[in-house]
N, C-alpha and C. Protein backbone atom coordinates (compact mmCIF):
# COMPACT_ATOMS: atom_id res chain seq x y z
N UNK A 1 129.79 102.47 104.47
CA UNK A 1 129.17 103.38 105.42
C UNK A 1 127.79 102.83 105.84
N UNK A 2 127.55 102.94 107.22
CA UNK A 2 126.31 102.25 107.40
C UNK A 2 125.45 102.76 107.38
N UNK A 3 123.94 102.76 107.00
CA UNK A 3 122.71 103.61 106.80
C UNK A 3 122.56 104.70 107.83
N UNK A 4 123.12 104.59 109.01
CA UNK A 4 122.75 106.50 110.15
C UNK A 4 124.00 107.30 109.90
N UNK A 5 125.00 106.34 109.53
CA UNK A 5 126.27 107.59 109.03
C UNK A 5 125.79 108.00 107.74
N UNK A 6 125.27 106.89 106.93
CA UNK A 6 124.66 108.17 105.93
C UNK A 6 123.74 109.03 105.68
N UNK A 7 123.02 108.64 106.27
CA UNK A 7 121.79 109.56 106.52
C UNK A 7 122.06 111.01 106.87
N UNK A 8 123.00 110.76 108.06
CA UNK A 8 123.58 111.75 109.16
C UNK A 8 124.47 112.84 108.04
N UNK A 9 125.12 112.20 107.26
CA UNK A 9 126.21 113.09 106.20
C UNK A 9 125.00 113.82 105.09
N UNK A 10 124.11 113.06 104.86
CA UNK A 10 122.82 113.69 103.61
C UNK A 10 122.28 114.92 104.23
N UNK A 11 121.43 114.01 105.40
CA UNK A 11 120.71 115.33 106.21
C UNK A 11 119.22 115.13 105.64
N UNK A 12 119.01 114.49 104.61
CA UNK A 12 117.37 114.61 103.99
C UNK A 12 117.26 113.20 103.73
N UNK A 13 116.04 112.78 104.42
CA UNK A 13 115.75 111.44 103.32
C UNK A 13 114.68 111.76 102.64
N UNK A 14 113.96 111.68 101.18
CA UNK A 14 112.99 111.85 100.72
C UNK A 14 112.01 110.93 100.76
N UNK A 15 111.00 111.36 101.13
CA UNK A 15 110.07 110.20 101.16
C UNK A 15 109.28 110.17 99.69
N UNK A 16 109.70 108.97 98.70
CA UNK A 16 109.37 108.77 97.52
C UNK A 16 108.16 107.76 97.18
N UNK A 17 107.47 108.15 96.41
CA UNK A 17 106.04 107.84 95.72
C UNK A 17 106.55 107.21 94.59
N UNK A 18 105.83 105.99 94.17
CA UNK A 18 106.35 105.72 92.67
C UNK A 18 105.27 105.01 93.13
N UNK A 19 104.81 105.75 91.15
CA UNK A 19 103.13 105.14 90.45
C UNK A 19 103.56 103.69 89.66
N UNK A 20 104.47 104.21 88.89
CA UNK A 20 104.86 103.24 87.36
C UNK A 20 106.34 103.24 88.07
N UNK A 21 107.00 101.94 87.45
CA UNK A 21 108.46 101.23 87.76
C UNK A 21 109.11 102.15 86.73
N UNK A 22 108.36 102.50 85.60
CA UNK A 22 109.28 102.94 84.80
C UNK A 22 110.09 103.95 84.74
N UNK A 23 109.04 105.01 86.03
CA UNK A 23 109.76 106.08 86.91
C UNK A 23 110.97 106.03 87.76
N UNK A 24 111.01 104.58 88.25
CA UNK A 24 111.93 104.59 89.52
C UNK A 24 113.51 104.51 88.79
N UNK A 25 113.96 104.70 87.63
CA UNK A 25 115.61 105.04 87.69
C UNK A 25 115.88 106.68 87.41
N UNK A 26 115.13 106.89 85.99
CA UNK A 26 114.91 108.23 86.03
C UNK A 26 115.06 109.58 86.97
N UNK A 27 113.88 109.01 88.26
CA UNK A 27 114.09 109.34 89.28
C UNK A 27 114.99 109.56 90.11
N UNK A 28 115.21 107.94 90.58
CA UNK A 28 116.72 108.31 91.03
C UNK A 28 117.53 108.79 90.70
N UNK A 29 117.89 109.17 90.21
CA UNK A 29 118.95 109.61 88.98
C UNK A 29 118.82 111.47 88.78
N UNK A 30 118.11 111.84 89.00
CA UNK A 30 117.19 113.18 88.95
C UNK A 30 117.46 113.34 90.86
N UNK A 31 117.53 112.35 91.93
CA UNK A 31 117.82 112.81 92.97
C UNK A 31 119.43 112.98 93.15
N UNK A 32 119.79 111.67 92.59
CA UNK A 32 121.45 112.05 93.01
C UNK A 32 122.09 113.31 92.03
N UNK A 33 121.54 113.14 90.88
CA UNK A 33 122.36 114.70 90.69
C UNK A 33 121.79 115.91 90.77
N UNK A 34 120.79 115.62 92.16
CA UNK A 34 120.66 117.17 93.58
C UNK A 34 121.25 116.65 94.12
N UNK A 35 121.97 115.97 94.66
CA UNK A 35 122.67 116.19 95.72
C UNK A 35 122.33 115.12 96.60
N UNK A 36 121.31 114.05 96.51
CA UNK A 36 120.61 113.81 97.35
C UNK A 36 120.22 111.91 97.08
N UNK A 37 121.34 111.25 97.46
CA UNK A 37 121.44 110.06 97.20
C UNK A 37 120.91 109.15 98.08
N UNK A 38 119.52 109.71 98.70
CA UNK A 38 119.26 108.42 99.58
C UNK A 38 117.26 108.47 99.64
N UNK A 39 116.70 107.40 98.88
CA UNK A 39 115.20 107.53 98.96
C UNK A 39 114.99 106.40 99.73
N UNK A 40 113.39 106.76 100.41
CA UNK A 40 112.56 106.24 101.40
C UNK A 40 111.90 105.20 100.02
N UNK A 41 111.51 104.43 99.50
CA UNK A 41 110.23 104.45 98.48
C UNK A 41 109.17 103.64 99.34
N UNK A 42 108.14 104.19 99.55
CA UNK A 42 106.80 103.68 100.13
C UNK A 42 106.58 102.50 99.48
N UNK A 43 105.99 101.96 100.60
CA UNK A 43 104.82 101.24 100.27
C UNK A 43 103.18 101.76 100.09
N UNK A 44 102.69 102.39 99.64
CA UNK A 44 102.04 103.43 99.56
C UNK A 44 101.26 103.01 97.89
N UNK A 45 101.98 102.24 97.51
CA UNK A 45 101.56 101.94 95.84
C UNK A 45 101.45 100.50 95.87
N UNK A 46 101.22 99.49 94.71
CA UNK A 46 101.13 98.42 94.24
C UNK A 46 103.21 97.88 93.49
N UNK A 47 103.31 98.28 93.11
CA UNK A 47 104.84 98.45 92.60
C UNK A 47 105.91 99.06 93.73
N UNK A 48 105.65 98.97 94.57
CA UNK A 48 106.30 99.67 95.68
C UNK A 48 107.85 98.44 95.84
N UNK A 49 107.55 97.02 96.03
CA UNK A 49 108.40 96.26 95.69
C UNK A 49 109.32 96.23 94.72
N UNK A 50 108.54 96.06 93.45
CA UNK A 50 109.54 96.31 92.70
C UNK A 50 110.21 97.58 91.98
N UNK A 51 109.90 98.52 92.69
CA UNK A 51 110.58 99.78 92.47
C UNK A 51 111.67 100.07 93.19
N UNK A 52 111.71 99.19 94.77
CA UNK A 52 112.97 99.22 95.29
C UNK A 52 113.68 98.20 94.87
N UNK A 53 113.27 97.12 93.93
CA UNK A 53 114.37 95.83 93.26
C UNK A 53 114.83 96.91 92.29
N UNK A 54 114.38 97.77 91.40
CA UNK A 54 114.98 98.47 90.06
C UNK A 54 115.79 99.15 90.68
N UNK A 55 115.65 99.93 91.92
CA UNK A 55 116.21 100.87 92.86
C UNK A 55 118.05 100.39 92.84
N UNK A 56 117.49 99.92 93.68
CA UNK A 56 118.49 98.86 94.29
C UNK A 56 120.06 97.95 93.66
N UNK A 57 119.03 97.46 92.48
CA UNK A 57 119.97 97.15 91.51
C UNK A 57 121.07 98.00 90.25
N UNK A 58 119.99 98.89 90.32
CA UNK A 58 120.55 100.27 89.11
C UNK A 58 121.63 101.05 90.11
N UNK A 59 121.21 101.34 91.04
CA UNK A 59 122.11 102.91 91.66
C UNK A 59 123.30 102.03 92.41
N UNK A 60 123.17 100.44 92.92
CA UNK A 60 124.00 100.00 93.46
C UNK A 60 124.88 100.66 94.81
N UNK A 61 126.44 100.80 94.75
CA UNK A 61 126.92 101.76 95.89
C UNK A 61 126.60 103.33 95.91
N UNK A 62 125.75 103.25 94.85
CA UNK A 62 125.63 105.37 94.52
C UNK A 62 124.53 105.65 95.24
N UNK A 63 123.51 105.00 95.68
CA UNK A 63 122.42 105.64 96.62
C UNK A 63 121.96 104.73 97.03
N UNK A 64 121.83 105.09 98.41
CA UNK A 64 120.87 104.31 99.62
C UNK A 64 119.21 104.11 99.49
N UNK A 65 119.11 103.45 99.05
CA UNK A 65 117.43 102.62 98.90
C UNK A 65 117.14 101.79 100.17
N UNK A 66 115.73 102.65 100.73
CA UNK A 66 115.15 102.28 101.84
C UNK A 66 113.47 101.65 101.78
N UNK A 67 112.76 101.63 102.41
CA UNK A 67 111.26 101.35 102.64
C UNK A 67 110.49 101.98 103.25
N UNK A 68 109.51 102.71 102.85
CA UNK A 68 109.09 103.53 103.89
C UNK A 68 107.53 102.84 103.73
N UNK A 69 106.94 103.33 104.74
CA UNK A 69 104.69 103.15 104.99
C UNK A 69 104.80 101.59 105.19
N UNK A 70 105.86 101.07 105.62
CA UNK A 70 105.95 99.53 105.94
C UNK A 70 105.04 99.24 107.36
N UNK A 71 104.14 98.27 107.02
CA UNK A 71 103.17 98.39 108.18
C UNK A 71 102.76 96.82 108.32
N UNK A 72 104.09 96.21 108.31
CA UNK A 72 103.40 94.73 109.04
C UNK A 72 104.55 94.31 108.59
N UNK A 73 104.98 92.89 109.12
CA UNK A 73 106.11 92.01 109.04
C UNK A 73 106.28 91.63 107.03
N UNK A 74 105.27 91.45 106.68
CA UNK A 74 105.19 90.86 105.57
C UNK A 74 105.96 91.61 104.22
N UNK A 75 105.57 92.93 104.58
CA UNK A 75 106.07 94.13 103.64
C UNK A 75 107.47 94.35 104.29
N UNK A 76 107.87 94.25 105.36
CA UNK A 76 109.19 94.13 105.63
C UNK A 76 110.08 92.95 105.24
N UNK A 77 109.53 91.84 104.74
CA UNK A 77 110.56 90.96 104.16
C UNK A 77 110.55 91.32 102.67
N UNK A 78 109.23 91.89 102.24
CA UNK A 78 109.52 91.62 101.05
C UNK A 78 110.45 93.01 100.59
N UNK A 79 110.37 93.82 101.23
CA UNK A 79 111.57 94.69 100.89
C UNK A 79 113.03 94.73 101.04
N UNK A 80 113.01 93.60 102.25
CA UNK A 80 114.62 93.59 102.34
C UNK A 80 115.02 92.42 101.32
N UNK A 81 113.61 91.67 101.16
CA UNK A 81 114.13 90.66 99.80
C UNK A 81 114.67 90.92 98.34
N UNK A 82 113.68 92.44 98.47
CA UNK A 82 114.10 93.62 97.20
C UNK A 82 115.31 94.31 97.15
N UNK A 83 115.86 94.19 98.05
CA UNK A 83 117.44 94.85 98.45
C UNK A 83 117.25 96.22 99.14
N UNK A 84 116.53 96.50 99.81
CA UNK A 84 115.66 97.45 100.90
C UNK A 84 117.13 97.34 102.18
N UNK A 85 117.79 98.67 101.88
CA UNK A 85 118.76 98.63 103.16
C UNK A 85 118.65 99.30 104.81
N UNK A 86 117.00 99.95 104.71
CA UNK A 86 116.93 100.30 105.90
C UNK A 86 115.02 100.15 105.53
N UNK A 87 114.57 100.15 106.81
CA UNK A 87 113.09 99.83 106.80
C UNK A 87 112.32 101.02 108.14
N UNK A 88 111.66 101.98 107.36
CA UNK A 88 110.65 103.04 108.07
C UNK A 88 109.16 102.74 108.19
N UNK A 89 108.94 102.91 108.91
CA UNK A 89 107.30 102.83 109.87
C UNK A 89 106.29 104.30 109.93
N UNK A 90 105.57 104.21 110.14
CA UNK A 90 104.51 105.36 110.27
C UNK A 90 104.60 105.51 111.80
N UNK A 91 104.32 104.08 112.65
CA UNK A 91 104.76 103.29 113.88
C UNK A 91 105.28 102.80 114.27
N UNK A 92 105.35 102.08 115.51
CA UNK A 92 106.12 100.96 115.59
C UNK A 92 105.61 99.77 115.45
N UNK A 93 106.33 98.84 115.43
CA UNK A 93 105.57 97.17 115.00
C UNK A 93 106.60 96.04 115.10
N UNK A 94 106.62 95.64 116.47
CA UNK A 94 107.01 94.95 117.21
C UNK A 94 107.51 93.38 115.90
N UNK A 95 106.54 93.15 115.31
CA UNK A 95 106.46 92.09 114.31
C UNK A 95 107.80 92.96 113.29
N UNK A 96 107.41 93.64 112.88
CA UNK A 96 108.51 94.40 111.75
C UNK A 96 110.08 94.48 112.41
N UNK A 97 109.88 95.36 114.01
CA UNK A 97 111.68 94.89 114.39
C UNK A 97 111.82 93.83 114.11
N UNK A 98 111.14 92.58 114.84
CA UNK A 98 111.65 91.50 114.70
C UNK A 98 112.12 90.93 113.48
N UNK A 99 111.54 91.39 112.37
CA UNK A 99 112.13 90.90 111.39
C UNK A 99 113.55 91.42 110.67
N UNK A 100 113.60 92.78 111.04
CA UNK A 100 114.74 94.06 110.92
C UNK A 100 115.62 93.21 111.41
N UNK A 101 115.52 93.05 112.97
CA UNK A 101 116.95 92.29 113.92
C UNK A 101 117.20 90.77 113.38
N UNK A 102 116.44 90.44 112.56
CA UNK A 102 116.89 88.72 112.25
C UNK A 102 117.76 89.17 110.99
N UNK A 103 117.05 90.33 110.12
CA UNK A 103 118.40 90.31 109.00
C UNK A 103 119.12 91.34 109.13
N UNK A 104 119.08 91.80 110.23
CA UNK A 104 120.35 92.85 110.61
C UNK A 104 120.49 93.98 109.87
N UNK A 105 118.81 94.67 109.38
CA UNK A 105 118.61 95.71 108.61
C UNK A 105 117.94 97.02 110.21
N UNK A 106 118.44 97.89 109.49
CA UNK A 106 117.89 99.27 110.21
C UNK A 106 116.81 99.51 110.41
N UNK A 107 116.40 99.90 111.51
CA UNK A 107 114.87 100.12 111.18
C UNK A 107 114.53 101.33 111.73
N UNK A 108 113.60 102.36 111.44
CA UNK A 108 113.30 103.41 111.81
C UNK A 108 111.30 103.41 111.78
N UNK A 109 111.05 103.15 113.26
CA UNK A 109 109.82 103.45 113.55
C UNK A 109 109.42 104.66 113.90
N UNK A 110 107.88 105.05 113.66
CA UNK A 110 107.50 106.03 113.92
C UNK A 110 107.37 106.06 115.40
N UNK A 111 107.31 107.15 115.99
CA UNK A 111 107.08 107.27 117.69
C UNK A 111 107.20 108.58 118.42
N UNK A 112 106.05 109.20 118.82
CA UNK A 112 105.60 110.25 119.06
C UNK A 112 105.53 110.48 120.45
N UNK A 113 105.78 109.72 121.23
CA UNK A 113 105.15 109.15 123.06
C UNK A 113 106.41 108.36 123.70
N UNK A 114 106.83 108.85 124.91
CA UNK A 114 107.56 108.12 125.64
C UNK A 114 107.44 106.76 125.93
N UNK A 115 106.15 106.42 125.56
CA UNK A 115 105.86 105.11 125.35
C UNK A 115 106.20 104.52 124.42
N UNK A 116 105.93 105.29 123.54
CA UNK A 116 106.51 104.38 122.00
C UNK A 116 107.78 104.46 121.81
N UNK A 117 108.58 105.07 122.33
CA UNK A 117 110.01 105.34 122.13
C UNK A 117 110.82 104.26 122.76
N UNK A 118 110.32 103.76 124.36
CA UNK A 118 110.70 103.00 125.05
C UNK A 118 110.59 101.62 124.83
N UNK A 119 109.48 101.03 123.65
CA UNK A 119 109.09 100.13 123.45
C UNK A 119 110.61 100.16 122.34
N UNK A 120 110.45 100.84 121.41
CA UNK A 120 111.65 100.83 120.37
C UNK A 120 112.52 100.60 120.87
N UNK A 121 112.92 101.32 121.88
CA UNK A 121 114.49 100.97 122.51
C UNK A 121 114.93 99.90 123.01
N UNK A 122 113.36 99.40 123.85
CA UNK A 122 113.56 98.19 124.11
C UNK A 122 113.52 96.67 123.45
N UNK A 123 113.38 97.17 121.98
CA UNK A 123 113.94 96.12 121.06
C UNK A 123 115.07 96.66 120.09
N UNK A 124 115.81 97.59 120.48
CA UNK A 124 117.32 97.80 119.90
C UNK A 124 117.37 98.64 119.23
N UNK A 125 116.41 99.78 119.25
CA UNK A 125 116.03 100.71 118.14
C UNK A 125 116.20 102.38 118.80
N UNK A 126 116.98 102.89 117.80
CA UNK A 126 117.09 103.95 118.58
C UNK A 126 117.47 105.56 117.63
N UNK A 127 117.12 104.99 116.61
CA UNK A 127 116.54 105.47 115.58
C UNK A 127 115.24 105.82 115.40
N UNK A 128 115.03 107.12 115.52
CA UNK A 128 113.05 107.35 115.96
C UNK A 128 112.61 108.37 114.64
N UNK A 129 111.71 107.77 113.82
CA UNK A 129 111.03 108.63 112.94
C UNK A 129 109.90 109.26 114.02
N UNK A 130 110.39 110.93 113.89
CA UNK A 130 108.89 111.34 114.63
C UNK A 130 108.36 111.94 113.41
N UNK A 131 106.65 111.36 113.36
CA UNK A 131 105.54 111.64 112.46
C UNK A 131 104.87 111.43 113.10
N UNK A 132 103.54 112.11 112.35
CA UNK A 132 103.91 113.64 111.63
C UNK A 132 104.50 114.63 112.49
N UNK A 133 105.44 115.31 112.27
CA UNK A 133 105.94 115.84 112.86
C UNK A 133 105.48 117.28 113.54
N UNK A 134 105.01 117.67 112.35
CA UNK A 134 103.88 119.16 112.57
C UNK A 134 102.89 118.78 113.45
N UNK A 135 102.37 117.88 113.26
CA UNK A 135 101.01 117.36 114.43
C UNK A 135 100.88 117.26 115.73
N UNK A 136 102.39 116.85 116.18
CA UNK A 136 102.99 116.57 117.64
C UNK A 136 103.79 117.44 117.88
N UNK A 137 103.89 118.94 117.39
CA UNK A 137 104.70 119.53 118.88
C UNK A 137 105.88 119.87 117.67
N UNK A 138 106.47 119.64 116.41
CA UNK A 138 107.31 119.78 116.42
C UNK A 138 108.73 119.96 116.85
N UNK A 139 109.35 120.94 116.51
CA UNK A 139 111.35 121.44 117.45
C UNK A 139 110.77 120.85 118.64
N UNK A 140 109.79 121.47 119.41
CA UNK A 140 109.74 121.69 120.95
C UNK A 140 109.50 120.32 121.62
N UNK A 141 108.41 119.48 120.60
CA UNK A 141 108.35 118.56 121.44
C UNK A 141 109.41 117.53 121.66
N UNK A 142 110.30 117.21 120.07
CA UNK A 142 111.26 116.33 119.98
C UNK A 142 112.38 117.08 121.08
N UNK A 143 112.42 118.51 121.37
CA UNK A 143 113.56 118.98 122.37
C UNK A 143 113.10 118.83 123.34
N UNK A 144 111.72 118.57 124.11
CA UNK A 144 111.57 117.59 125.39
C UNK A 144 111.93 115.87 125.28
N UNK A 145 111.78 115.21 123.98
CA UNK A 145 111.83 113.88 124.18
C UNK A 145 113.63 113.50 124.40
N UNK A 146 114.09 114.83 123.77
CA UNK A 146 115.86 114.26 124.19
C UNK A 146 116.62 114.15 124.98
N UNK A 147 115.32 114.88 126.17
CA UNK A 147 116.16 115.33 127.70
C UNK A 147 115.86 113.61 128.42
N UNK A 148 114.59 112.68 128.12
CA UNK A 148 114.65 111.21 128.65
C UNK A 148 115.88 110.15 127.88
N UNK A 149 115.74 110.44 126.71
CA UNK A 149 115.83 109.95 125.84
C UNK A 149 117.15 110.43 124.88
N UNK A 150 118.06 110.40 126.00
CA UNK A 150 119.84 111.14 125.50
C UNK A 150 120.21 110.60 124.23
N UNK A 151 120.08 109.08 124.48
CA UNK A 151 120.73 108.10 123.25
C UNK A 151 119.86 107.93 122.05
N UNK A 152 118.81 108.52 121.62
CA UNK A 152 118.08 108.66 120.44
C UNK A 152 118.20 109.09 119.87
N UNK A 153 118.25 109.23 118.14
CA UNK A 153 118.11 110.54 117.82
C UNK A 153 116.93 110.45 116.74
N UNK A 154 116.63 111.79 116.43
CA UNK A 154 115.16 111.55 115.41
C UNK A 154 115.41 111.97 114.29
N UNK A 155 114.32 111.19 113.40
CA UNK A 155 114.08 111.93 111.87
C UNK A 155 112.67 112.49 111.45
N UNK A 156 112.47 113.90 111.96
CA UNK A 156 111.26 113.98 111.74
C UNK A 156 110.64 114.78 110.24
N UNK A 157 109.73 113.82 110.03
CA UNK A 157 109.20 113.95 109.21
C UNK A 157 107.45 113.94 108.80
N UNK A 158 107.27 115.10 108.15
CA UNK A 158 105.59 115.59 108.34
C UNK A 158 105.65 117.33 108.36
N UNK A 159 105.36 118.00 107.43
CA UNK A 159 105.42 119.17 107.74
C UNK A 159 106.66 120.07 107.58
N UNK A 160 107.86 118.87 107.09
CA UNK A 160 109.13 119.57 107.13
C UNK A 160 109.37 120.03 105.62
N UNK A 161 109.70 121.44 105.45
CA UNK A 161 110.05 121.56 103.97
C UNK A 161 111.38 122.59 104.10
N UNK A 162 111.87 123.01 102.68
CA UNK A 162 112.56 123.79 102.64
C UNK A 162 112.87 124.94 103.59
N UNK A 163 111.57 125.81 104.23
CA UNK A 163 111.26 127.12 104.80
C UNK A 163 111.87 126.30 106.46
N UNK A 164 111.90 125.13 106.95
CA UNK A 164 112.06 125.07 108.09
C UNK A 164 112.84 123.95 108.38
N UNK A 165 113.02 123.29 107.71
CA UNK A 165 114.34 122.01 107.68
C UNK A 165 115.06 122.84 108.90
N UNK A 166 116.21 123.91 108.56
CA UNK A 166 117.13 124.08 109.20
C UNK A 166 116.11 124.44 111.33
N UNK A 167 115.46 124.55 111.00
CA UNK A 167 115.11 124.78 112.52
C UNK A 167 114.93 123.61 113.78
N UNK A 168 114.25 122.40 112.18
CA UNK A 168 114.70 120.77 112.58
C UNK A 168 115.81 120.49 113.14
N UNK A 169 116.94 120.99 112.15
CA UNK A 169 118.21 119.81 112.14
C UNK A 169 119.24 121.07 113.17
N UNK A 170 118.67 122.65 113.83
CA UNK A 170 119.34 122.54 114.94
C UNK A 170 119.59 122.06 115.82
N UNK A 171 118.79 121.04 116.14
CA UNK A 171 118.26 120.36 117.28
C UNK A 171 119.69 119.31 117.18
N UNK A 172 119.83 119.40 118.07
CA UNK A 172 121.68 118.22 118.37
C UNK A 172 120.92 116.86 118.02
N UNK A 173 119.70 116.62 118.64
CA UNK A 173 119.63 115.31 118.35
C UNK A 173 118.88 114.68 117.11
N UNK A 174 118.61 115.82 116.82
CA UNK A 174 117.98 115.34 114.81
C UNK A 174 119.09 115.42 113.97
N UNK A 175 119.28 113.97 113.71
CA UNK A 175 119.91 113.80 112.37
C UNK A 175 119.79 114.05 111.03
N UNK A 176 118.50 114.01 110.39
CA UNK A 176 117.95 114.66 109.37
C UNK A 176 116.69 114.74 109.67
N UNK A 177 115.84 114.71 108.69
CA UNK A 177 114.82 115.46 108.47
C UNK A 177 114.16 114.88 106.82
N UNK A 178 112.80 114.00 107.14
CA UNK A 178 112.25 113.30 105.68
C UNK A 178 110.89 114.55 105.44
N UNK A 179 110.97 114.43 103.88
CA UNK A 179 109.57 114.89 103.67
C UNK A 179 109.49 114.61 101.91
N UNK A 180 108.86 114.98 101.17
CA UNK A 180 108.54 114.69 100.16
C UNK A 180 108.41 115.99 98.88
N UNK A 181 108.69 117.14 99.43
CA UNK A 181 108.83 118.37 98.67
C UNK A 181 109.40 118.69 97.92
N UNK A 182 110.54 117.69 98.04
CA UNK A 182 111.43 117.87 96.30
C UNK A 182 111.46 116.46 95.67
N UNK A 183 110.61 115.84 95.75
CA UNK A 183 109.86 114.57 95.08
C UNK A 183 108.76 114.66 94.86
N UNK A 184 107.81 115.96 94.26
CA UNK A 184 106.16 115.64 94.91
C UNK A 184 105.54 115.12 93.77
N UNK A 185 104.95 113.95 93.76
CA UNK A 185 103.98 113.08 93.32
C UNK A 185 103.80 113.90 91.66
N UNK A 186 103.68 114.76 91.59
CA UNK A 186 103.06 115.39 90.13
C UNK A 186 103.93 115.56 89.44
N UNK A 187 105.34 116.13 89.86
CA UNK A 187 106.16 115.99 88.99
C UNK A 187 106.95 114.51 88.64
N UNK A 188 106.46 113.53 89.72
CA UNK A 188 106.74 112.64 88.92
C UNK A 188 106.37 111.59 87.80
N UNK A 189 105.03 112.11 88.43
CA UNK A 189 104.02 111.47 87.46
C UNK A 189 103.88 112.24 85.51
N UNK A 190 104.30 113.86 85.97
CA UNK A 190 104.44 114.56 84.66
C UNK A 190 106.23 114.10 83.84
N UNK A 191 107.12 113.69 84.57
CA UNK A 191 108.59 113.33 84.52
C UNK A 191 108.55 113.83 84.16
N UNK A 192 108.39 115.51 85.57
CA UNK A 192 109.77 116.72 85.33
C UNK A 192 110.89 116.14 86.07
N UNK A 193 111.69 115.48 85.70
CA UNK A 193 112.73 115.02 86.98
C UNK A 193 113.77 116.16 86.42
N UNK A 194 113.89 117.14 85.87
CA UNK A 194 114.80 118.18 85.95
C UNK A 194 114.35 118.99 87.29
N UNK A 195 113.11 119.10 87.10
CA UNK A 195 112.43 120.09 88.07
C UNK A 195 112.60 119.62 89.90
N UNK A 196 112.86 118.02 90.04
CA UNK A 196 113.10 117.21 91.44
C UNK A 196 115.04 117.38 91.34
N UNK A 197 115.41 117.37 90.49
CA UNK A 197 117.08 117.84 90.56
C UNK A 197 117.10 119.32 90.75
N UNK A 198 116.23 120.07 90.84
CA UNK A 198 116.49 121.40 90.64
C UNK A 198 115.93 121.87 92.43
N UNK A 199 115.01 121.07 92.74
CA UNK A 199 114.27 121.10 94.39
C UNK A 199 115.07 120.16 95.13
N UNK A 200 115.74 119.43 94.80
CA UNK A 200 117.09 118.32 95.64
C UNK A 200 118.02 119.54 95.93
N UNK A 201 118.64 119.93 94.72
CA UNK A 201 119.72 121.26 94.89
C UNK A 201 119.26 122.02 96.41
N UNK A 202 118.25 122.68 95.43
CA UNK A 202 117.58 123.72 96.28
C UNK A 202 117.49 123.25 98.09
N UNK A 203 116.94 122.43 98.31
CA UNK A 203 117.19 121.13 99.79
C UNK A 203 118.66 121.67 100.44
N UNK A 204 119.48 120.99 99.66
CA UNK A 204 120.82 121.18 100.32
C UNK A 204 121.36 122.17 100.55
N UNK A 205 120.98 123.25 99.39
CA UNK A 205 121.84 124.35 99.36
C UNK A 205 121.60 125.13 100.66
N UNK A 206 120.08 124.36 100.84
CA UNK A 206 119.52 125.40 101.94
C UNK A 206 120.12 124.85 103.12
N UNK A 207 120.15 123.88 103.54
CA UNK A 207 121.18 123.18 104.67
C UNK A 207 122.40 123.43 104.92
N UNK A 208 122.88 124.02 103.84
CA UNK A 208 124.55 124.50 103.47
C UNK A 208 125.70 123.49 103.20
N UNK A 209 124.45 122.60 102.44
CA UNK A 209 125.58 121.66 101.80
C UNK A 209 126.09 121.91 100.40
N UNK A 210 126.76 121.02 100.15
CA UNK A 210 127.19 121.00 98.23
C UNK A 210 126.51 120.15 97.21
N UNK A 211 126.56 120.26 96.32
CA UNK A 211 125.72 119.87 95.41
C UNK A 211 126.39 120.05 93.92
C-alpha cells in the first residue's frame, strides 16, 4: 500500500517527538495498539535520525515511519537513508522535493498560499500539509483552496485535536489530519505509553474507526 492510501485508510498521522532512542519502540508499539500505525518523527531533536532507523527497522510492514520538521535537503537524505518512507515540511523546499523525486519518496510540504501550493504542484506534489492550520483560516480556508486546487488534497495540521478532527476530515478533500495530542511530549518522556494507547484509541474511536 502506498503512503496516501495509507494515510487516507488511518485518517491521523501523529506528529512524534522523541527525546531518548530508547523511547522510540515502546512508543511505537503503544501507537499501533491504538489503532494508529503511522508516525511523523521530527526532526525537532538530536536523535531524530536514529529514531526513525529503530523505527523503521522494528515495526517493519506494521507501521508507516515518516519525517517530519525536515527543513533542508540534507535532513531529507538522511532520513530516507534511515528508512524514512514519506518526508513532511513545515514548508516547501524546492531542494527537499528534489531530493523526494530522485528517490521516489513522498513528500508532503507545508503550504498555506496559492502560491505555495502551485509551486508544489509544479514539482509533482500534491499532497499539501496545511500548517498551522488554526493560524490560516482553518475548514474555511482549506474549503476555498479546493475550489483552485481540485487535484490536491490536504493534511492539516496545527490546532487539530480530538474536539475537532471530525470537522477537518469533512472536508472531501482532507485526507487526514496530523497533530500531536495523543503523543504529547510528557507522557513520553514520563513512559506513560499506556496512557498514548489509551489517546490513539480515543483518536479513532472518535473518527468512527476500529481499534
Amino acid at each position: 500500500m502506498l503512503p496516501q492510501e495509507f494515510i487516507e485508510k488511518i485518517k491521523i498521522v501523529p506528529v512524534v517527538k522523541i527525546d531518548n532512542v530508547t523511547d522510540t519502540i515502546p512508543l511505537m508499539e503503544a501507537m499501533c495498539k491504538g489503532g494508529i500505525p503511522i508516525a511523523e518523527i521530527t526532526f525537532r531533536t538530536a536523535c531524530a535520525a536514529d529514531a526513525i532507523k529503530i523505527a523503521a527497522e522494528a515495526m517493519g510492514d506494521k507501521m508507516l515511519i515518516g519525517a517530519g520538521t525536515v527543513i533542508n535537503a540534507d535532513q531529507a537524505k538522511l532520513a530516507i537513508a534511515n528508512g524514512a518512507k514519506f518526508i513532511v515540511s513545515p514548508g516547501f523546499g524546492k531542494d527537499i522535493s528534489d531530493v523526494c523525486n530522485a528517490n521516489n519518496i513522498a513528500y508532503v510540504p507545508g503550504c498555506v498560499t496559492p502560491t505555495e501550493i502551485m509551486q508544489a504542484i509544479a514539482c509533482g506534489h500534491k499532497i499539501i500539509k496545511f500548517f498551522p492550520a488554526s493560524n490560516y483560516g482553518g475548514v474555511s480556508t482549506i474549503k476555498a483552496l479546493s475550489a483552485p486546487f481540485g487535484d490536491c488534497v490536504f493534511i492539516p495540521t496545527g490546532g487539530v485535536n480530538v474536539n475537532n478532527i471530525n470537522d477537518f476530515l469533512a472536508v472531501k478533500s482532507i485526507i487526514a489530519c496530523g497533530g500531536s495530542w495523543m503523543v504529547k511530549d510528557s507522557l513520553v518522556k514520563e513512559g506513560k505509553f499506556d496512557q498514548i494507547t489509551a489517546l490513539c484509541k480515543e483518536a479513532i474511536e472518535a473518527i468512527g474507526g476500529n481499534v
